[in-house]
C-alpha atoms as a PDB file:
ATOM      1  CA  UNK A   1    -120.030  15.279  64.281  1.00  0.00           C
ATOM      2  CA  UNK A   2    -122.055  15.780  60.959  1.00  0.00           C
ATOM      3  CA  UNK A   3    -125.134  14.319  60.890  1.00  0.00           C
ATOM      4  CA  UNK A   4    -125.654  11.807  57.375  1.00  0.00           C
ATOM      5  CA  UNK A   5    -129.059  13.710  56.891  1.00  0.00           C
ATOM      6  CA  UNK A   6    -127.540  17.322  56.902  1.00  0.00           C
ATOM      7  CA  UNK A   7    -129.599  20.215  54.835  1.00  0.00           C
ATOM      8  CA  UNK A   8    -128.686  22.071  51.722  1.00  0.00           C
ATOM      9  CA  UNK A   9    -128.702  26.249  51.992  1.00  0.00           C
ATOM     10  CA  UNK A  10    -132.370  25.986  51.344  1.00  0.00           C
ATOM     11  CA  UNK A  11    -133.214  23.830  54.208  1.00  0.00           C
ATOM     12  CA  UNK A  12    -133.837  20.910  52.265  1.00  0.00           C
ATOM     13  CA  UNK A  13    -132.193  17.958  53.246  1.00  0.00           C
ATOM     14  CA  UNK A  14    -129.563  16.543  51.052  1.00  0.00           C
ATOM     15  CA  UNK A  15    -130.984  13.129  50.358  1.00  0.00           C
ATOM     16  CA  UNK A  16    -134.388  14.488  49.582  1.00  0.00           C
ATOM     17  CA  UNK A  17    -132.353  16.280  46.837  1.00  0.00           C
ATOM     18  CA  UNK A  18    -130.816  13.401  45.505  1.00  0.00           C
ATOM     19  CA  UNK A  19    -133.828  11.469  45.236  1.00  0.00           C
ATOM     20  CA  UNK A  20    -135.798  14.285  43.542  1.00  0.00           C
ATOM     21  CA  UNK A  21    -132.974  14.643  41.185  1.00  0.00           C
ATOM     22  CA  UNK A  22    -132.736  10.700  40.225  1.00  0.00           C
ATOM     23  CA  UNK A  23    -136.343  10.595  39.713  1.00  0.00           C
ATOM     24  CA  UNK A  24    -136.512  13.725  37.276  1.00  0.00           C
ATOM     25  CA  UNK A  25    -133.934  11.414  35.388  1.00  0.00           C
ATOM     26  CA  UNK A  26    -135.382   8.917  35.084  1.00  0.00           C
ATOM     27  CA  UNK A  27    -138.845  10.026  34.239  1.00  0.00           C
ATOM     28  CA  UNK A  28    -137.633  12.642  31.641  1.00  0.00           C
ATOM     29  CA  UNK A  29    -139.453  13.768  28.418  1.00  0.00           C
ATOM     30  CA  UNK A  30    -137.258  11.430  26.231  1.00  0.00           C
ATOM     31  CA  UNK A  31    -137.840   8.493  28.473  1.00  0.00           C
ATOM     32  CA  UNK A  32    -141.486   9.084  28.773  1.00  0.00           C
ATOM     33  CA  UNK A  33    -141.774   9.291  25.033  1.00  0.00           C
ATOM     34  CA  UNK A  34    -140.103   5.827  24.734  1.00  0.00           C
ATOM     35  CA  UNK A  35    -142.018   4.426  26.822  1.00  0.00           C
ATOM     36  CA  UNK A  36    -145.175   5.729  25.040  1.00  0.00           C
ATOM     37  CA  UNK A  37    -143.567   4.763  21.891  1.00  0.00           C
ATOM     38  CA  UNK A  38    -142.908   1.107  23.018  1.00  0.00           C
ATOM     39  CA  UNK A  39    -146.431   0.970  24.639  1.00  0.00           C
ATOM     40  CA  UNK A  40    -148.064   1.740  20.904  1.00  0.00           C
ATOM     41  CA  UNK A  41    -145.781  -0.570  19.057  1.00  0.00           C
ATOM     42  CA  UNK A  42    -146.907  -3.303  21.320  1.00  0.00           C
ATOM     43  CA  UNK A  43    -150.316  -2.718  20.964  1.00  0.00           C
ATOM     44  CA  UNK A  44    -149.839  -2.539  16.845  1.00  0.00           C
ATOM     45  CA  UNK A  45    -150.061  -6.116  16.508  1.00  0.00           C
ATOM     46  CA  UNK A  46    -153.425  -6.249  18.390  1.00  0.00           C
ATOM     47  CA  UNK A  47    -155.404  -5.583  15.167  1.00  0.00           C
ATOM     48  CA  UNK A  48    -154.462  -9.054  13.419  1.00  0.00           C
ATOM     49  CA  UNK A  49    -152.342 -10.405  10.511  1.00  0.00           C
ATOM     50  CA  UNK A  50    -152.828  -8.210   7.387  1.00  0.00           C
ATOM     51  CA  UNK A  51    -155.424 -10.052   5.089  1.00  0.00           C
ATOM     52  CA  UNK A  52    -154.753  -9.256   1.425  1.00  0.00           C
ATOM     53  CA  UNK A  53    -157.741  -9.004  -0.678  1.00  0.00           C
ATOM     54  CA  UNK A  54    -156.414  -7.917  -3.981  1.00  0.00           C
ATOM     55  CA  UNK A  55    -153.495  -8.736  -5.330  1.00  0.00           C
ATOM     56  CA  UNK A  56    -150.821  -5.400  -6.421  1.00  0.00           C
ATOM     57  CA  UNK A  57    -150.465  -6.708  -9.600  1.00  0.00           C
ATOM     58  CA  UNK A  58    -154.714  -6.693 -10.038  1.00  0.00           C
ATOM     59  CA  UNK A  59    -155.448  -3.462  -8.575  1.00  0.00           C
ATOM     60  CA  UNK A  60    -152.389  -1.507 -11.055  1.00  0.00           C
ATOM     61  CA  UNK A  61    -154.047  -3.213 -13.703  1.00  0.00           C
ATOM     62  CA  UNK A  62    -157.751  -1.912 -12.896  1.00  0.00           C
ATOM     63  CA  UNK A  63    -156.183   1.283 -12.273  1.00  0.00           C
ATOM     64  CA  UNK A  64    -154.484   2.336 -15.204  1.00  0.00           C
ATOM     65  CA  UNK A  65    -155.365   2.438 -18.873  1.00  0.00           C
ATOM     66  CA  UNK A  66    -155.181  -0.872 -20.817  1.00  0.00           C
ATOM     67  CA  UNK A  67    -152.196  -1.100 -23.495  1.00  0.00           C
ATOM     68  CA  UNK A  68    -149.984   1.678 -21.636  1.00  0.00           C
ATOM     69  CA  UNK A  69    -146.750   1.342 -20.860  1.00  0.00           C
ATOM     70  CA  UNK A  70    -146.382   1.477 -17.112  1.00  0.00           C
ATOM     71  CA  UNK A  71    -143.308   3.039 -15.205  1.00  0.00           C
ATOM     72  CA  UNK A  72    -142.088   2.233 -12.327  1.00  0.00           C
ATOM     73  CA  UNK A  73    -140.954   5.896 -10.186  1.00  0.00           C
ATOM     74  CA  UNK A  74    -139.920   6.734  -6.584  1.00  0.00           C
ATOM     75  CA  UNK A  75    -139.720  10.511  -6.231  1.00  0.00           C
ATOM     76  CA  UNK A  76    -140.905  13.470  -4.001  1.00  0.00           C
ATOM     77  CA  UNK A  77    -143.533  16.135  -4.655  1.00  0.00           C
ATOM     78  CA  UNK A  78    -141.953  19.205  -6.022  1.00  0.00           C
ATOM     79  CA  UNK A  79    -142.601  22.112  -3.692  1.00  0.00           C
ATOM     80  CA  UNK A  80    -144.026  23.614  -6.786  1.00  0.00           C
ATOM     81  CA  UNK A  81    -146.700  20.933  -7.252  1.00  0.00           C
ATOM     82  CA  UNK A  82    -147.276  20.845  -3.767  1.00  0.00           C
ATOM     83  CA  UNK A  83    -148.352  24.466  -3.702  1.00  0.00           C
ATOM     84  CA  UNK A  84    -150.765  23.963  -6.351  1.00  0.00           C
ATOM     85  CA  UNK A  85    -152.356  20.531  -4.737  1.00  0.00           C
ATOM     86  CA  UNK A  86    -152.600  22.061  -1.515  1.00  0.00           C
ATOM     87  CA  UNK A  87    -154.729  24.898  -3.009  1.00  0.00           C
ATOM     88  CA  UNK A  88    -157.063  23.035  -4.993  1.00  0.00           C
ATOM     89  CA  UNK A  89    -157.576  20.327  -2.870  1.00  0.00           C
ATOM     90  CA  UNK A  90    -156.549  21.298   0.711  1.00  0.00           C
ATOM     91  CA  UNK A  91    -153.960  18.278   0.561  1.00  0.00           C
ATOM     92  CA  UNK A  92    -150.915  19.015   2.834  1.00  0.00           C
ATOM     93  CA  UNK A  93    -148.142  16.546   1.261  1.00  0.00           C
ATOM     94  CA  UNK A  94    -145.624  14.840   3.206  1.00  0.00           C
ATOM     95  CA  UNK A  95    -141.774  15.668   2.055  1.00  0.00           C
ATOM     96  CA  UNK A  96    -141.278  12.126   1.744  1.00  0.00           C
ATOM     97  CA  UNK A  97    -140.324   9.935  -1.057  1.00  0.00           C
ATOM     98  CA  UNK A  98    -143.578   8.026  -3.027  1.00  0.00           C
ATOM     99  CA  UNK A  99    -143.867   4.929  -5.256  1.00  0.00           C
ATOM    100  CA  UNK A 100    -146.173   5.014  -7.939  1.00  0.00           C
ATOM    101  CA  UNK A 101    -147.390   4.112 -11.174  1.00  0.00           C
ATOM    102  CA  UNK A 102    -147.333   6.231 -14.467  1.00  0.00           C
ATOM    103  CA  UNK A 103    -149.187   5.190 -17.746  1.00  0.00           C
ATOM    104  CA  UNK A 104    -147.304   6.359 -20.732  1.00  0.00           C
ATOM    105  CA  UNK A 105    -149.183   6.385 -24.187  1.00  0.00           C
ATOM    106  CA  UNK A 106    -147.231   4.098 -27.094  1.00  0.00           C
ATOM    107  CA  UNK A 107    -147.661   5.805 -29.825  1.00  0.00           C
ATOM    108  CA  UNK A 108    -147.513   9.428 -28.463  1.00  0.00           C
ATOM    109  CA  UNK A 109    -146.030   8.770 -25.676  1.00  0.00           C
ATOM    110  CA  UNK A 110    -147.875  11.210 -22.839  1.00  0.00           C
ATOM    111  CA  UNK A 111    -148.626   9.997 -19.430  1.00  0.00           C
ATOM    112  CA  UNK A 112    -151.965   9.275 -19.594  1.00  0.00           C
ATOM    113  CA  UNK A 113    -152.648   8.105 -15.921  1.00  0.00           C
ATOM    114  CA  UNK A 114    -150.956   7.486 -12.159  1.00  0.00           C
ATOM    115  CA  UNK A 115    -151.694   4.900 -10.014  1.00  0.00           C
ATOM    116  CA  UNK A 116    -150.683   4.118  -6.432  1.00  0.00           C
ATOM    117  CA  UNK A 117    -150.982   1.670  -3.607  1.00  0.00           C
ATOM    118  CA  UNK A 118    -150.378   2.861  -0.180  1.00  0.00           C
ATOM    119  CA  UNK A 119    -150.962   1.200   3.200  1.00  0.00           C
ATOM    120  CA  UNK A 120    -152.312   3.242   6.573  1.00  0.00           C
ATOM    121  CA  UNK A 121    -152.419   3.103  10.100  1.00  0.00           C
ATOM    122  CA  UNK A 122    -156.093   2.225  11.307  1.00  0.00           C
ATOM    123  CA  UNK A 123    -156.320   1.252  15.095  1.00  0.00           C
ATOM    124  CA  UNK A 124    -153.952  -1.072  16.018  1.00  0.00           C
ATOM    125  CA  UNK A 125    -153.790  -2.520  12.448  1.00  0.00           C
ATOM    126  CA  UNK A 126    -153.549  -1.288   9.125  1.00  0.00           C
ATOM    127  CA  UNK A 127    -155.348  -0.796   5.695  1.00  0.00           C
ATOM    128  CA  UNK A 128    -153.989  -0.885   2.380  1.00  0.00           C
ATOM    129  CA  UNK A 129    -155.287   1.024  -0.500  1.00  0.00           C
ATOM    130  CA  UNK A 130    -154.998   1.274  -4.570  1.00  0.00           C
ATOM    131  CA  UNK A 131    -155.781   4.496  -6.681  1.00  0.00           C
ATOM    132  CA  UNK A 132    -155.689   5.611  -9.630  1.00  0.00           C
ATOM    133  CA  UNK A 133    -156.174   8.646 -11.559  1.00  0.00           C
ATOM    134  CA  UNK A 134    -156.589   9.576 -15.215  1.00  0.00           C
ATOM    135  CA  UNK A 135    -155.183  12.668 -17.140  1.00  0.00           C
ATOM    136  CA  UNK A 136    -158.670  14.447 -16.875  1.00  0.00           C
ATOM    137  CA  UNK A 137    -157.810  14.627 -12.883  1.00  0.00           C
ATOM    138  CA  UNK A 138    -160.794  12.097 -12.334  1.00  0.00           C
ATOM    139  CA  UNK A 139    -160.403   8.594 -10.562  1.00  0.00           C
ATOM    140  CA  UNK A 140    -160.432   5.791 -12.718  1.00  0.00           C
ATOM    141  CA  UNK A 141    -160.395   3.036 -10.014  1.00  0.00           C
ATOM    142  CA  UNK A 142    -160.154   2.910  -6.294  1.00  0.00           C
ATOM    143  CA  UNK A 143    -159.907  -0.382  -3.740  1.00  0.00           C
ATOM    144  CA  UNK A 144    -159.301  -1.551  -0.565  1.00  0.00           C
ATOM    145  CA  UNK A 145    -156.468  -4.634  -1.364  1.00  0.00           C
ATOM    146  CA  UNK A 146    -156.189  -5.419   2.405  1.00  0.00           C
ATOM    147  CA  UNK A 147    -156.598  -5.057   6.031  1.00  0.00           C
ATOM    148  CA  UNK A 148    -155.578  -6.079   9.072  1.00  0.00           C
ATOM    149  CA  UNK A 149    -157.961  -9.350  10.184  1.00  0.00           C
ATOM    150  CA  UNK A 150    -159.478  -7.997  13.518  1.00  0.00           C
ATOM    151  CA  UNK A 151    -160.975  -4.924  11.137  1.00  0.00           C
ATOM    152  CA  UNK A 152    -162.389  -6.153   8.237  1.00  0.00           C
ATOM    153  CA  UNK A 153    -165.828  -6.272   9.565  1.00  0.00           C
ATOM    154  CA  UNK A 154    -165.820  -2.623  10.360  1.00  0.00           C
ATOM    155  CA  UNK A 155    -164.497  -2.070   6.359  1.00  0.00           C
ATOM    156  CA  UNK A 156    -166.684  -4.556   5.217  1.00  0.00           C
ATOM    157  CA  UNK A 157    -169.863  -3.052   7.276  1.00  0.00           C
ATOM    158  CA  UNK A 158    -169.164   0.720   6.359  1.00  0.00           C
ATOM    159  CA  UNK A 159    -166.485   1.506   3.061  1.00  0.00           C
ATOM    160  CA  UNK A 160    -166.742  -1.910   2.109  1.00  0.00           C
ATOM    161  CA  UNK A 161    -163.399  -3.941   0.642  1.00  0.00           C
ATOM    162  CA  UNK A 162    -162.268  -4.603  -2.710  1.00  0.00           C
ATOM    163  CA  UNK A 163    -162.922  -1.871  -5.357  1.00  0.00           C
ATOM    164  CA  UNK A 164    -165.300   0.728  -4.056  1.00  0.00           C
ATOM    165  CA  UNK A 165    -167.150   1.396  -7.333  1.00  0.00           C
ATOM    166  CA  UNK A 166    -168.547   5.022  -5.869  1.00  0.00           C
ATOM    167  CA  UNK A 167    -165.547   6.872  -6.391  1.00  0.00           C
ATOM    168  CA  UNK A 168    -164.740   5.936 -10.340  1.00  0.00           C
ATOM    169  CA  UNK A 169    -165.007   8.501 -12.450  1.00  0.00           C
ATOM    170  CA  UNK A 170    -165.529  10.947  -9.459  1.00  0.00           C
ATOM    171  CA  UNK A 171    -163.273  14.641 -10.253  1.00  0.00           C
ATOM    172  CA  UNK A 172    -160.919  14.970  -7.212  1.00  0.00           C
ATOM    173  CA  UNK A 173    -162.204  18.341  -6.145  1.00  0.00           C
ATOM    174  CA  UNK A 174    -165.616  16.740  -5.773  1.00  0.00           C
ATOM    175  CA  UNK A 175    -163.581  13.894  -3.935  1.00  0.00           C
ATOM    176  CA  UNK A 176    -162.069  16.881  -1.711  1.00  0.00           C
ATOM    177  CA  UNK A 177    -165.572  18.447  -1.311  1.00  0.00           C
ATOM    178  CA  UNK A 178    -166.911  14.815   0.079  1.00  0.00           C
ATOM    179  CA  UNK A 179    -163.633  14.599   2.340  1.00  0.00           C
ATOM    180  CA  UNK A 180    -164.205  18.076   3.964  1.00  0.00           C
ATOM    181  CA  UNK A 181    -168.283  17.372   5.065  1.00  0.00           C
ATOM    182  CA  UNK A 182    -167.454  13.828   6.414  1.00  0.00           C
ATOM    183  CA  UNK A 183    -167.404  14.943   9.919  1.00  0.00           C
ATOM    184  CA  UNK A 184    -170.108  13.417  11.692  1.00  0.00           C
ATOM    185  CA  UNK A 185    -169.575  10.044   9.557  1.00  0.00           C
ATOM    186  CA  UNK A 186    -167.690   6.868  11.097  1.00  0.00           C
ATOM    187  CA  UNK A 187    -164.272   6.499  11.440  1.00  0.00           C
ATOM    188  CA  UNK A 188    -163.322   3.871   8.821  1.00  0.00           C
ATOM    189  CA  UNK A 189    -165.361   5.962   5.988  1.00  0.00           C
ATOM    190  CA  UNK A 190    -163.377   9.561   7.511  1.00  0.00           C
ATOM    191  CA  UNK A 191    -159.744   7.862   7.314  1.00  0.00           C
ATOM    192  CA  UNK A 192    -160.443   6.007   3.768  1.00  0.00           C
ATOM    193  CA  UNK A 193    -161.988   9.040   2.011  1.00  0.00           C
ATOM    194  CA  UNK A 194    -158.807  11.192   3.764  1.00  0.00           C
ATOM    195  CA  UNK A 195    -156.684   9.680   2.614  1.00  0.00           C
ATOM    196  CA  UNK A 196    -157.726   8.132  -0.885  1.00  0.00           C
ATOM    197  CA  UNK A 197    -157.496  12.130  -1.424  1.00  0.00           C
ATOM    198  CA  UNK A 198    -154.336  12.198  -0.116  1.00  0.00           C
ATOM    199  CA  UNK A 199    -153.280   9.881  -2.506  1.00  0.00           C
ATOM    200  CA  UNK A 200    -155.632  10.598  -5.324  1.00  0.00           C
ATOM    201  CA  UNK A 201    -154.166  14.896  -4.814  1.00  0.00           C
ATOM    202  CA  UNK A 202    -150.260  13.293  -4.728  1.00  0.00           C
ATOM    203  CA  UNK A 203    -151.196  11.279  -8.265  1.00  0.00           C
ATOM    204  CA  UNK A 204    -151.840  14.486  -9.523  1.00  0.00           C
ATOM    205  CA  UNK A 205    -148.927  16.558  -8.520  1.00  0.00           C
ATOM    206  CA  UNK A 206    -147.312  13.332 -10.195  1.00  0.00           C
ATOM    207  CA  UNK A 207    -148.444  13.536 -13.381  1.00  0.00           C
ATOM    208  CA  UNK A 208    -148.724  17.489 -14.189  1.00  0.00           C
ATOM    209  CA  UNK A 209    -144.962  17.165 -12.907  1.00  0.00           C
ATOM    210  CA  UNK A 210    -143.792  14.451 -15.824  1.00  0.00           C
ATOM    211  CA  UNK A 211    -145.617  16.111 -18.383  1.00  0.00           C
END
């Protein structure tokens, strides 16, 4: 008679098999990655509501020239412009599709500046951002319009919230040369200075790309 617990070629018993097998199933790479995945998306919510402390329609305002005609554009970086920004600035775009603010001239009718407003992952919360450039590749304005409630002491106490007078007028490859010696500094001043440059160096691509 067989016995229930009879042995594979190897000498390993069936059932120990079986179980070994059901657990590598169940504990595969995709399912540990969902699980990983569902364990940060629950602890997203741990940073607070998101407090807004500018409104959009302020910040675009601040950060484009008064009298322009502003238009509205959702587009991706050409790989062309890419190149360039990544050269001059060390800025590694995303291939994904932006929207932003252009400042078109009345009378003449060049782009004269690029805004943006972009919101980040900080923590378990997030932090939303305005920027704007001008056609002299400088920063006209730059603020913090909101973050999430449990972090706004940590903004408040380091970056600060609001607009963040420092930067105006700043040239982005100084801005890039402040980004890259920011190591030892805290964390909320490393992520906001990364990536205002981000989104100062994707402005730019921007605007040499319309003219």
């Amino acid at each position: 008679m067989r016995s229930n617990n009879s042995t594979a070629r190897n000498g390993v018993p069936r059932s120990l098999l079986a179980s070994l097998l059901a657990a590598a199933l169940v504990f595969s790479p995709a399912m540990l990655m969902s699980l990983w995945a569902g364990k940060a998306e629950a602890h997203k919510g741990h940073g607070g509501p998101m407090v807004t402390i500018m409104k959009k329609k302020t910040a675009l305002k601040a950060m484009l020239p008064a009298g322009a005609k502003v238009v509205k554009r959702k587009q991706k970086v050409s790989s062309e412009a890419a190149s360039r920004v990544e050269k001059e600035y060390g800025v590694d775009l995303a291939n994904s599709i932006y929207t932003y603010y252009l400042a078109k001239n009345r009378d003449s009718g060049e782009f004269t500046g690029a805004a943006i407003i972009q919101k980040f992952s900080y923590r378990h919360g997030d932090v939303s951002i305005a920027v704007g450039i001008g056609a002299d590749q400088r920063i006209t304005k730059v603020a913090i319009t909101g973050v999430s409630e449990k972090y706004i002491p940590e903004f408040e106490g380091t970056v600060g919230t609001g607009f963040i007078e420092k930067y105006a007028g700043m040239s982005l490859k100084d801005l890039a040369g402040e980004a890259a010696g920011l190591e030892s500094a805290d964390k909320p001043t490393r992520l906001f200075v990364s990536r205002l440059l981000e989104a100062a160096a994707l402005l730019d691509a921007f605007l040499h790309s319309a003219r």
